[in-house]
C-alpha atoms as a PDB file:
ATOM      1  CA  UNK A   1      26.179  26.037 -19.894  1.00  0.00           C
ATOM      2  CA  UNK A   2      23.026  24.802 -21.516  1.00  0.00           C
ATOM      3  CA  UNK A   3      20.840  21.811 -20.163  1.00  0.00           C
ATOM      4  CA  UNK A   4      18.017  19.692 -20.903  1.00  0.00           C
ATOM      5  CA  UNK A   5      16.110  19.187 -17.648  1.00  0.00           C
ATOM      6  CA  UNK A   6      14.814  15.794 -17.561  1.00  0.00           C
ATOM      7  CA  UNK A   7      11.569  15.831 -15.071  1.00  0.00           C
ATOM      8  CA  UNK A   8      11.238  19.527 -15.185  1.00  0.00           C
ATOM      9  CA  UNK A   9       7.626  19.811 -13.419  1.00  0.00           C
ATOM     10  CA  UNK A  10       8.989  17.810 -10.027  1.00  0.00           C
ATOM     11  CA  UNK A  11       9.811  19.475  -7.060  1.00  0.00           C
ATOM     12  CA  UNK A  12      13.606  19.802  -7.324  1.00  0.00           C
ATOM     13  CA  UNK A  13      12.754  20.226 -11.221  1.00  0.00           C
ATOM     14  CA  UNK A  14      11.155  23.619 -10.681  1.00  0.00           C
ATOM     15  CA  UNK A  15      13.520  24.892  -7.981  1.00  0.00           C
ATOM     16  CA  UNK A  16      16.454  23.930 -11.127  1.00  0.00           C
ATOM     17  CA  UNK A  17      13.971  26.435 -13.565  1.00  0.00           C
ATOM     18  CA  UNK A  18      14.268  28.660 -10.604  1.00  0.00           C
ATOM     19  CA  UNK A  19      17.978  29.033  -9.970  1.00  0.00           C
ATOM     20  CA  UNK A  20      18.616  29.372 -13.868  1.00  0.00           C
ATOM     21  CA  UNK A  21      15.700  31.629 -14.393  1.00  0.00           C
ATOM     22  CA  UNK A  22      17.644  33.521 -11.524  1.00  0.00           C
ATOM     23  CA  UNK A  23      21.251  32.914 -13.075  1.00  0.00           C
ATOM     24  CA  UNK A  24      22.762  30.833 -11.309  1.00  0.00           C
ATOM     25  CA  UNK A  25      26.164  29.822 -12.795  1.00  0.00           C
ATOM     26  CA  UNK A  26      25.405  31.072 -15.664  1.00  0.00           C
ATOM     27  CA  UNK A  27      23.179  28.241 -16.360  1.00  0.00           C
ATOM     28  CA  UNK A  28      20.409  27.604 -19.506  1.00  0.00           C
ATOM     29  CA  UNK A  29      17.790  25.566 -19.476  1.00  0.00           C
ATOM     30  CA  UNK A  30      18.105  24.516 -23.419  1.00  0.00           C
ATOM     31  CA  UNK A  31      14.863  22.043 -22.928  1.00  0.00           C
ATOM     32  CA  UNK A  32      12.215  21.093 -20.656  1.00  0.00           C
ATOM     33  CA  UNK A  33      11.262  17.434 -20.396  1.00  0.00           C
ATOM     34  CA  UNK A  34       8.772  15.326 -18.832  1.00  0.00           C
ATOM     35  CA  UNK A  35       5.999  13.033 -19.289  1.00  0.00           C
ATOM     36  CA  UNK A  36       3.350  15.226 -17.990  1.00  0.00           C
ATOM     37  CA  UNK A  37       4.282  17.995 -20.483  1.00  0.00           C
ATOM     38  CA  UNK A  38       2.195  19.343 -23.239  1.00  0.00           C
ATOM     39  CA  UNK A  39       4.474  19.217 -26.016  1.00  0.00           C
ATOM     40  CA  UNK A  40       5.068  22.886 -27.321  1.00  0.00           C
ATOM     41  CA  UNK A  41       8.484  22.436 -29.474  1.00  0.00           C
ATOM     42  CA  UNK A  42       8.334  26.757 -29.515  1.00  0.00           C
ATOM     43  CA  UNK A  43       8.568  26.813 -25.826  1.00  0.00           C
ATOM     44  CA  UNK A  44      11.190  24.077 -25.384  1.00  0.00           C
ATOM     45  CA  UNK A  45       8.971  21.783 -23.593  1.00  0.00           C
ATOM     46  CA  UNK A  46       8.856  18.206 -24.156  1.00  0.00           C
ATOM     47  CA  UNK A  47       7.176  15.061 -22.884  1.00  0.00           C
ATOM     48  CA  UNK A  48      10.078  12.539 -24.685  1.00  0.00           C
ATOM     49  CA  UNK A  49      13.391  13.743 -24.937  1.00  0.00           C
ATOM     50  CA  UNK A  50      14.096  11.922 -27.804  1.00  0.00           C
ATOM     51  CA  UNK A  51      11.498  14.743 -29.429  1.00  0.00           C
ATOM     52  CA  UNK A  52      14.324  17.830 -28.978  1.00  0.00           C
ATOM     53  CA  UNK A  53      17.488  17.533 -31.097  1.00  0.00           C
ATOM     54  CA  UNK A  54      19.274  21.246 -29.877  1.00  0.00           C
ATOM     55  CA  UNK A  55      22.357  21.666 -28.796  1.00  0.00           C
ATOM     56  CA  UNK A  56      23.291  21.115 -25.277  1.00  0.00           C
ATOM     57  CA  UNK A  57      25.904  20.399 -22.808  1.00  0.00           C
ATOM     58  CA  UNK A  58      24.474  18.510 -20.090  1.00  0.00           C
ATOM     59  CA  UNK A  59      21.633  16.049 -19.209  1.00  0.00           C
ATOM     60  CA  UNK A  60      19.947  16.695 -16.068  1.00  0.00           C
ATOM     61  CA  UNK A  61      17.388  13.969 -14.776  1.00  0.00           C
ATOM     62  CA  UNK A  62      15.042  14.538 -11.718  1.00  0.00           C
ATOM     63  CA  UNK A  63      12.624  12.278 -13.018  1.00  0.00           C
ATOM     64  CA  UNK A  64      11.895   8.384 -11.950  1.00  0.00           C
ATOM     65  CA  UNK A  65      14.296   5.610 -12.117  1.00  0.00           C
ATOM     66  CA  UNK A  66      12.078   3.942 -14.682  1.00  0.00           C
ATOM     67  CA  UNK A  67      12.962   6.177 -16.991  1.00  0.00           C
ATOM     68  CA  UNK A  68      16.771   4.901 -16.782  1.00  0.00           C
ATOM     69  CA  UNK A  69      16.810   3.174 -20.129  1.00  0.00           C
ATOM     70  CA  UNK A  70      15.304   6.128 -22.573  1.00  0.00           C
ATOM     71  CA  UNK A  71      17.951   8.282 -20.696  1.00  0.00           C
ATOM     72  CA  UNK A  72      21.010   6.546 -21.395  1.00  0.00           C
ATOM     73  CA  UNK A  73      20.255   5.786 -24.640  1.00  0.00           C
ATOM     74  CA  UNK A  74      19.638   9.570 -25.589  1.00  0.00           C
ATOM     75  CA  UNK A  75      22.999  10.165 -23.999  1.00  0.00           C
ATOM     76  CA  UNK A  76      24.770   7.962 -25.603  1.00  0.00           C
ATOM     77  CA  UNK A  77      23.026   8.482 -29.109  1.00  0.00           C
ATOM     78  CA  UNK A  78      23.421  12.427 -28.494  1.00  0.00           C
ATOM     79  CA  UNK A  79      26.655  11.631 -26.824  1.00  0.00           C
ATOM     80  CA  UNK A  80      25.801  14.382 -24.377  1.00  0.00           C
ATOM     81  CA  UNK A  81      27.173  13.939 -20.362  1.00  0.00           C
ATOM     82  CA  UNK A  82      24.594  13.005 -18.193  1.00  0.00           C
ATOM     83  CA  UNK A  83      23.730  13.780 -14.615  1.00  0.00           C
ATOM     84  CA  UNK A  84      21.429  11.119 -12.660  1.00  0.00           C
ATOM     85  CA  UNK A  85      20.046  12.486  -9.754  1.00  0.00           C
ATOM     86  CA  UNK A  86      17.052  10.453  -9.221  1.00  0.00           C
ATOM     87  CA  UNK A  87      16.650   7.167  -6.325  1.00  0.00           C
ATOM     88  CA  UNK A  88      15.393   3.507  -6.652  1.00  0.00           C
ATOM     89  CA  UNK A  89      16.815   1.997  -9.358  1.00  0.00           C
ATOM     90  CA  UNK A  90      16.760  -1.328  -9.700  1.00  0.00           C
ATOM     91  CA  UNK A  91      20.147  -3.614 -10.608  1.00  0.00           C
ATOM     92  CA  UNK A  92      18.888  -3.877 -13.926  1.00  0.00           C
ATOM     93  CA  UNK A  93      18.350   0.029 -14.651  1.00  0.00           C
ATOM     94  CA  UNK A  94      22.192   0.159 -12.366  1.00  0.00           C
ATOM     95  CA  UNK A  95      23.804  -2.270 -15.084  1.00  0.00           C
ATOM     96  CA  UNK A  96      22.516   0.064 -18.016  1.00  0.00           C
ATOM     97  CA  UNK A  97      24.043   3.148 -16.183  1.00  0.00           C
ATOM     98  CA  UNK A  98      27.437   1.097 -16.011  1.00  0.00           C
ATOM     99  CA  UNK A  99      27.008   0.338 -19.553  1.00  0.00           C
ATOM    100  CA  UNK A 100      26.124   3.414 -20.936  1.00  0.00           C
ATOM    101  CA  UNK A 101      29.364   5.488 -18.917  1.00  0.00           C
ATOM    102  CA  UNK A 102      31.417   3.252 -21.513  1.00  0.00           C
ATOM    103  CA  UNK A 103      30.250   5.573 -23.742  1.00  0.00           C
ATOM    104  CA  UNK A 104      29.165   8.256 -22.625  1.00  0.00           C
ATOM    105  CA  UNK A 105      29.901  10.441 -19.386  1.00  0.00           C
ATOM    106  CA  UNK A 106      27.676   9.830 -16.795  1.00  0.00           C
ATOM    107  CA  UNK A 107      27.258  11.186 -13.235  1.00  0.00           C
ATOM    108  CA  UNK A 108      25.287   9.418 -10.653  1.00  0.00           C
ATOM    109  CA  UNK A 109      24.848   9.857  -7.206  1.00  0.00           C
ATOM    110  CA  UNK A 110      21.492   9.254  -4.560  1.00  0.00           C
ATOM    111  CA  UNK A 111      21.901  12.630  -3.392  1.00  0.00           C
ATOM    112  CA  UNK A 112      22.890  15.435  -5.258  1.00  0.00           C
ATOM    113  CA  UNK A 113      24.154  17.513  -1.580  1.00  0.00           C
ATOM    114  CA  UNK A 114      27.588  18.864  -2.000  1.00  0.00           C
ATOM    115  CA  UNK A 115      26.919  18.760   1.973  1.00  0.00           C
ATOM    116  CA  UNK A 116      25.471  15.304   1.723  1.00  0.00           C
ATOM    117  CA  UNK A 117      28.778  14.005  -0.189  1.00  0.00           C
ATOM    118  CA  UNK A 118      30.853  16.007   2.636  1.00  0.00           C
ATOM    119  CA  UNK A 119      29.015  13.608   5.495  1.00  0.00           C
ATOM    120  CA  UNK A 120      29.857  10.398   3.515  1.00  0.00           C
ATOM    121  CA  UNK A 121      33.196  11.191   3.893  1.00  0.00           C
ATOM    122  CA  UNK A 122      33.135  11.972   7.253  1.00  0.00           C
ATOM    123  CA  UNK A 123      31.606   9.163   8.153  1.00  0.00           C
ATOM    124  CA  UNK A 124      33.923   6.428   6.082  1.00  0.00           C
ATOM    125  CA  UNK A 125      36.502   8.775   8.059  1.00  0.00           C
ATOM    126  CA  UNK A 126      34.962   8.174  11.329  1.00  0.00           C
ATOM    127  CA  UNK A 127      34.043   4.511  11.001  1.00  0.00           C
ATOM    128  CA  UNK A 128      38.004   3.322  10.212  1.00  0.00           C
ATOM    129  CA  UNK A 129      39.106   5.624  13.051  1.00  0.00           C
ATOM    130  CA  UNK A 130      36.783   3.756  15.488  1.00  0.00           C
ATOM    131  CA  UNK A 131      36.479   0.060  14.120  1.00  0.00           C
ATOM    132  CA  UNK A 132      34.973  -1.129  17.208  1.00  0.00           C
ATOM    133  CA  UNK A 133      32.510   1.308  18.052  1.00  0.00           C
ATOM    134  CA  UNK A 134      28.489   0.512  17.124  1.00  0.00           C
ATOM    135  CA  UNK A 135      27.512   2.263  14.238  1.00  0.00           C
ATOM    136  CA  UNK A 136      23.418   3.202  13.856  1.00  0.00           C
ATOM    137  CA  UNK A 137      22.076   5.419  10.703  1.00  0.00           C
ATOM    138  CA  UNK A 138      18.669   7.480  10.778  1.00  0.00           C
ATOM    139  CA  UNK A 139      17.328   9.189   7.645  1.00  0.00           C
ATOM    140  CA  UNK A 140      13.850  11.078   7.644  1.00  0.00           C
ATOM    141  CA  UNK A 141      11.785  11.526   5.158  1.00  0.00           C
ATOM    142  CA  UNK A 142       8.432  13.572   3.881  1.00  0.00           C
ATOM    143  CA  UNK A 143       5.670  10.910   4.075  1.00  0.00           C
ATOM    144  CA  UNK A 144       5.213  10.707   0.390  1.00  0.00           C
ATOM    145  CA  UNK A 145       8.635   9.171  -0.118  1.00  0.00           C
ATOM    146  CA  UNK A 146       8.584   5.602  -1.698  1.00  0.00           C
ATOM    147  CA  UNK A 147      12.311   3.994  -1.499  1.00  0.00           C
ATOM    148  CA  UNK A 148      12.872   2.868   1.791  1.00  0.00           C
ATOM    149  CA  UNK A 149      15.872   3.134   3.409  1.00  0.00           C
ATOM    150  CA  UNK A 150      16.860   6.398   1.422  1.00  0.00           C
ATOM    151  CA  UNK A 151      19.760   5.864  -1.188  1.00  0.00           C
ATOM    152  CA  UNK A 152      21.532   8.466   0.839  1.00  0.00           C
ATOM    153  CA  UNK A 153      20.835   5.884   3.848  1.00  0.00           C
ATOM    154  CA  UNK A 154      22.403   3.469   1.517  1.00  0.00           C
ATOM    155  CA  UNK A 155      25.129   5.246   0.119  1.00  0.00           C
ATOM    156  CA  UNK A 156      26.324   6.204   3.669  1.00  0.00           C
ATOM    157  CA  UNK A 157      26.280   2.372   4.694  1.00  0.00           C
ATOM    158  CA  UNK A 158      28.164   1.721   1.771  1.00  0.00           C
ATOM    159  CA  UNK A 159      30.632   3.893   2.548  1.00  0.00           C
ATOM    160  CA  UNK A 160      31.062   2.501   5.746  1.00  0.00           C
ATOM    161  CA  UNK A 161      31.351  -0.864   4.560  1.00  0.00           C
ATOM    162  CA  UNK A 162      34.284  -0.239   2.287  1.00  0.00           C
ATOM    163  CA  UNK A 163      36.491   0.839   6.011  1.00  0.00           C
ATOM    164  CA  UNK A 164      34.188  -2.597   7.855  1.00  0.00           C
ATOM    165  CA  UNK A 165      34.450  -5.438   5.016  1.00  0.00           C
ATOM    166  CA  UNK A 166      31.869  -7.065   7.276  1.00  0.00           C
ATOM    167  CA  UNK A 167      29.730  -4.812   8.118  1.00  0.00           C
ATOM    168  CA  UNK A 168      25.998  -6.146   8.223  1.00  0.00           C
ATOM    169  CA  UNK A 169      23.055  -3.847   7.342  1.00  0.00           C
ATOM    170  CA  UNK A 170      20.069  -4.587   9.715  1.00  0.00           C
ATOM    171  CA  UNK A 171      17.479  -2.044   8.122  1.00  0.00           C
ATOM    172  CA  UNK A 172      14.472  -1.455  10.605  1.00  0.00           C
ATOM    173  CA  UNK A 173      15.355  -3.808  14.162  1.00  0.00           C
ATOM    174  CA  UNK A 174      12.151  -5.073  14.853  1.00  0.00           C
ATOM    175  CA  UNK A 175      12.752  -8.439  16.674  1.00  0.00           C
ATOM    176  CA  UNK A 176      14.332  -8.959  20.156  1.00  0.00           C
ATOM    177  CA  UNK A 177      17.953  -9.734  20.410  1.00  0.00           C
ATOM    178  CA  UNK A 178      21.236  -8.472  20.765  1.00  0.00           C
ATOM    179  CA  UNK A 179      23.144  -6.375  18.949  1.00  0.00           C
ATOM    180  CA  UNK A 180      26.290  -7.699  17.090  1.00  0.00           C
ATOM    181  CA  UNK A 181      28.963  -6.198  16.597  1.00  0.00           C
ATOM    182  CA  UNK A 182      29.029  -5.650  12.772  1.00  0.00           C
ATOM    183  CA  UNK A 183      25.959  -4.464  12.526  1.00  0.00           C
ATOM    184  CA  UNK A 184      24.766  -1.484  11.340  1.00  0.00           C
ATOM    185  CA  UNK A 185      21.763  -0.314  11.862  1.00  0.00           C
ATOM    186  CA  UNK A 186      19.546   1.834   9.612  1.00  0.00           C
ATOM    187  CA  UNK A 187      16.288   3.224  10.122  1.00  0.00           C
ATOM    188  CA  UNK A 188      13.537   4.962   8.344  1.00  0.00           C
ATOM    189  CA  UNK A 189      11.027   8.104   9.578  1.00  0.00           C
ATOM    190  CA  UNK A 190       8.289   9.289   6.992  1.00  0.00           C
ATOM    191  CA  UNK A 191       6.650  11.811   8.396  1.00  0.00           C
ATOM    192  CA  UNK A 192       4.857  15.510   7.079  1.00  0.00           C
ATOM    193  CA  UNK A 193       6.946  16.960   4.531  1.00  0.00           C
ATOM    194  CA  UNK A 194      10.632  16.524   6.057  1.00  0.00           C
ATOM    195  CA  UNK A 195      12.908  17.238   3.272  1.00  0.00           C
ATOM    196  CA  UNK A 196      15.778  15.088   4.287  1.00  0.00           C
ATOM    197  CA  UNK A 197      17.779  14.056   7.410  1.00  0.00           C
ATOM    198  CA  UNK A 198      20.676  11.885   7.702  1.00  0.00           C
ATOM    199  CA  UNK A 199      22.326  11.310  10.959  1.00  0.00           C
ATOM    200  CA  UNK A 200      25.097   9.025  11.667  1.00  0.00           C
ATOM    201  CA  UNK A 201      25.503   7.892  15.252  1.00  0.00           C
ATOM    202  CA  UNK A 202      28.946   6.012  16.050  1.00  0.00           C
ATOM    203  CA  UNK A 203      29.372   5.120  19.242  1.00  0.00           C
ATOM    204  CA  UNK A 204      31.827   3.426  22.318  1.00  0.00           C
ATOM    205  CA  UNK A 205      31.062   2.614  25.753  1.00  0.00           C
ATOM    206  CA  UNK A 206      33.367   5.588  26.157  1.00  0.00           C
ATOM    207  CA  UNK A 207      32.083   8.317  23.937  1.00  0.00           C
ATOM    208  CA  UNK A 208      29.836   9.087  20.762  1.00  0.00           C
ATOM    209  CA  UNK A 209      30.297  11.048  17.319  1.00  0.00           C
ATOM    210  CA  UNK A 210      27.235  11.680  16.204  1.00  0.00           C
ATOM    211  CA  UNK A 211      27.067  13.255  12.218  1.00  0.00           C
ATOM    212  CA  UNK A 212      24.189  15.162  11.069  1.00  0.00           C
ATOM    213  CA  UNK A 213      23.122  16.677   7.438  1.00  0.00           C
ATOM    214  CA  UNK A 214      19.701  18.290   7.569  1.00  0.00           C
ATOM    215  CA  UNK A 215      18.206  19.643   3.773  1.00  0.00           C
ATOM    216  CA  UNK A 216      16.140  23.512   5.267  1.00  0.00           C
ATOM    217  CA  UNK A 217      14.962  23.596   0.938  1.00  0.00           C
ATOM    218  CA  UNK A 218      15.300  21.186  -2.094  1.00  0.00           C
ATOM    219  CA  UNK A 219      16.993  23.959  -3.453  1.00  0.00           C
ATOM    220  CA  UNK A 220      20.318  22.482  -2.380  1.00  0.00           C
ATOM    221  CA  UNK A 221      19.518  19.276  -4.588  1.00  0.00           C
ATOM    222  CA  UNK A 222      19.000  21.639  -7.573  1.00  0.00           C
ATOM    223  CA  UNK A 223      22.234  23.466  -6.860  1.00  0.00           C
ATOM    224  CA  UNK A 224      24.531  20.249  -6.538  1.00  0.00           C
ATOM    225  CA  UNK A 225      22.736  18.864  -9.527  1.00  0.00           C
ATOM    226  CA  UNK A 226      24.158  22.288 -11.785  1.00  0.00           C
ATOM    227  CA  UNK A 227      27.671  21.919 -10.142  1.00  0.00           C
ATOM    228  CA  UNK A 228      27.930  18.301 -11.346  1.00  0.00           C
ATOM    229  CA  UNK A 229      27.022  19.349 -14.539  1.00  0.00           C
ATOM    230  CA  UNK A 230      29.822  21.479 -14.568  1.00  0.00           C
ATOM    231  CA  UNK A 231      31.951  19.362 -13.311  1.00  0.00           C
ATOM    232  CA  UNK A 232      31.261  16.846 -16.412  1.00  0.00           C
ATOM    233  CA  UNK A 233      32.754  19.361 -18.737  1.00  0.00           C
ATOM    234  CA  UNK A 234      35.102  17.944 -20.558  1.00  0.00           C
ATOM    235  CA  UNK A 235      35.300  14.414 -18.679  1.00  0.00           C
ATOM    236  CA  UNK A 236      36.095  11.397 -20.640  1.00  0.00           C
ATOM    237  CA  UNK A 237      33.665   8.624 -20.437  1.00  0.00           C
ATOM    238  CA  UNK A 238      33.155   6.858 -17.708  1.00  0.00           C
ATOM    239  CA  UNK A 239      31.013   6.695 -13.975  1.00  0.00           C
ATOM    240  CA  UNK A 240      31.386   9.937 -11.987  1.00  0.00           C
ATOM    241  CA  UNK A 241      29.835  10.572  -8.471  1.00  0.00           C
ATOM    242  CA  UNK A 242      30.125  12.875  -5.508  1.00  0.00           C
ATOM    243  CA  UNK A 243      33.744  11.709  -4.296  1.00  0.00           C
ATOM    244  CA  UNK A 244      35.513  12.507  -7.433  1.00  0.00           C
ATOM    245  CA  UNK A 245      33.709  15.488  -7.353  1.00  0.00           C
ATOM    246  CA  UNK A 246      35.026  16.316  -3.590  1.00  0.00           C
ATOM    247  CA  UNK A 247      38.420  14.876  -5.278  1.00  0.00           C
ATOM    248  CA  UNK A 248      38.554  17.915  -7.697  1.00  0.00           C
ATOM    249  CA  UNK A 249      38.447  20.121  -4.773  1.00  0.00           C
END
């Protein structure tokens, strides 16, 4: 499988070049792109993607969320699958993604953890099996993060939310007052250079599940990121994320 590697000097951008340097699923890098590049066509390195017209079977972006628009349209243009892996965007940049998977396949998730997607499920799971119990989300982050909560934060809530149709985010509790009961609670740690920790904490006045997903390298980012790609083999157009993925499993 070929790619073009959309933000390929990032952090999970280089640990990508490192897994396919070292093989991993057979995987190619067929171009590097990003906006800090020195163009050098020879060596595959870009700084617009709209500069390399090879073959290839797979978009891969670890760049910004800004960068949404150019994306999609290569994709579509190319007609090329596409795998977003970057945070932040804003409605506007999440209508062009819906547009573009009209015609195009597109993959899109806030967190590219096979072991991330595994927790969201759990936790939808555990939420309808206890609809009563309090339900509080912590994510921690390196302090150079920007988004706050996390879109894994917010893709867990979400999740939850489709078991509690009335579930209310309360995103940082910082005034006095109780509780209610459909809240749920989400708060944010930067600190150092945490990778990423989600923890979901449902509890009863009788007992507690607590849920926990802890990134040790970005490396798993980089390796979810290739087994979407593969996963968009063949796939019709249309919006893909990590539960079909788990689906196909």
């Amino acid at each position: 499988m070929k790619i073009i590697l959309n933000g390929s000097l990032g952090r999970v951008g280089n640990e990508l070049q490192r897994l396919c340097d070292a093989g991993y699923h057979g995987t190619k890098i067929a171009a590097y792109v990003d906006i800090n590049n020195t163009p050098v066509p020879s060596r595959k390195f870009y700084n617009d993607i709209f500069d390399f017209t090879g073959a290839a079977d797979c978009i891969i972006d670890f760049s910004h969320h800004s960068a949404t628009k150019k994306l999609t349209d290569y994709a579509v243009e190319r007609r090329i699958p596409l795998v977003i892996a970057t945070t932040g965007h804003t409605a506007e940049e999440l209508a062009m993604i819906e547009e573009a998977s009209k015609k195009v396949a597109i993959f899109h998730s806030a967190n590219m953890s096979v072991g991330v997607a595994v927790l969201v499920k759990l936790a939808k799971s555990a939420a309808a099996a206890f609809p009563d119990a309090d339900i509080e989300i912590i994510e921690k982050h390196h302090n150079r993060k920007l988004d706050v909560p996390s879109g894994t934060a917010l893709m867990l809530a979400n999740a939850i939310k489709l078991v509690r149709r009335d579930a209310e985010f309360v995103i940082g509790r910082h005034e006095n007052g109780m509780r209610q009961p459909q809240h749920v609670g989400i708060h944010a740690v930067r600190m150092g250079n945490i990778i990423g920790e989600h923890e979901v904490i449902i509890g009863t006045d009788s007992q507690t599940i607590t849920l926990k997903h802890e990134a040790h390298s970005r490396a798993l980012f980089a390796e979810g990121a290739i087994t979407a790609a593969e996963f968009m083999s063949g796939k019709k157009n249309g919006l893909y994320n990590m539960e079909h993925l788990l689906g196909d499993r």
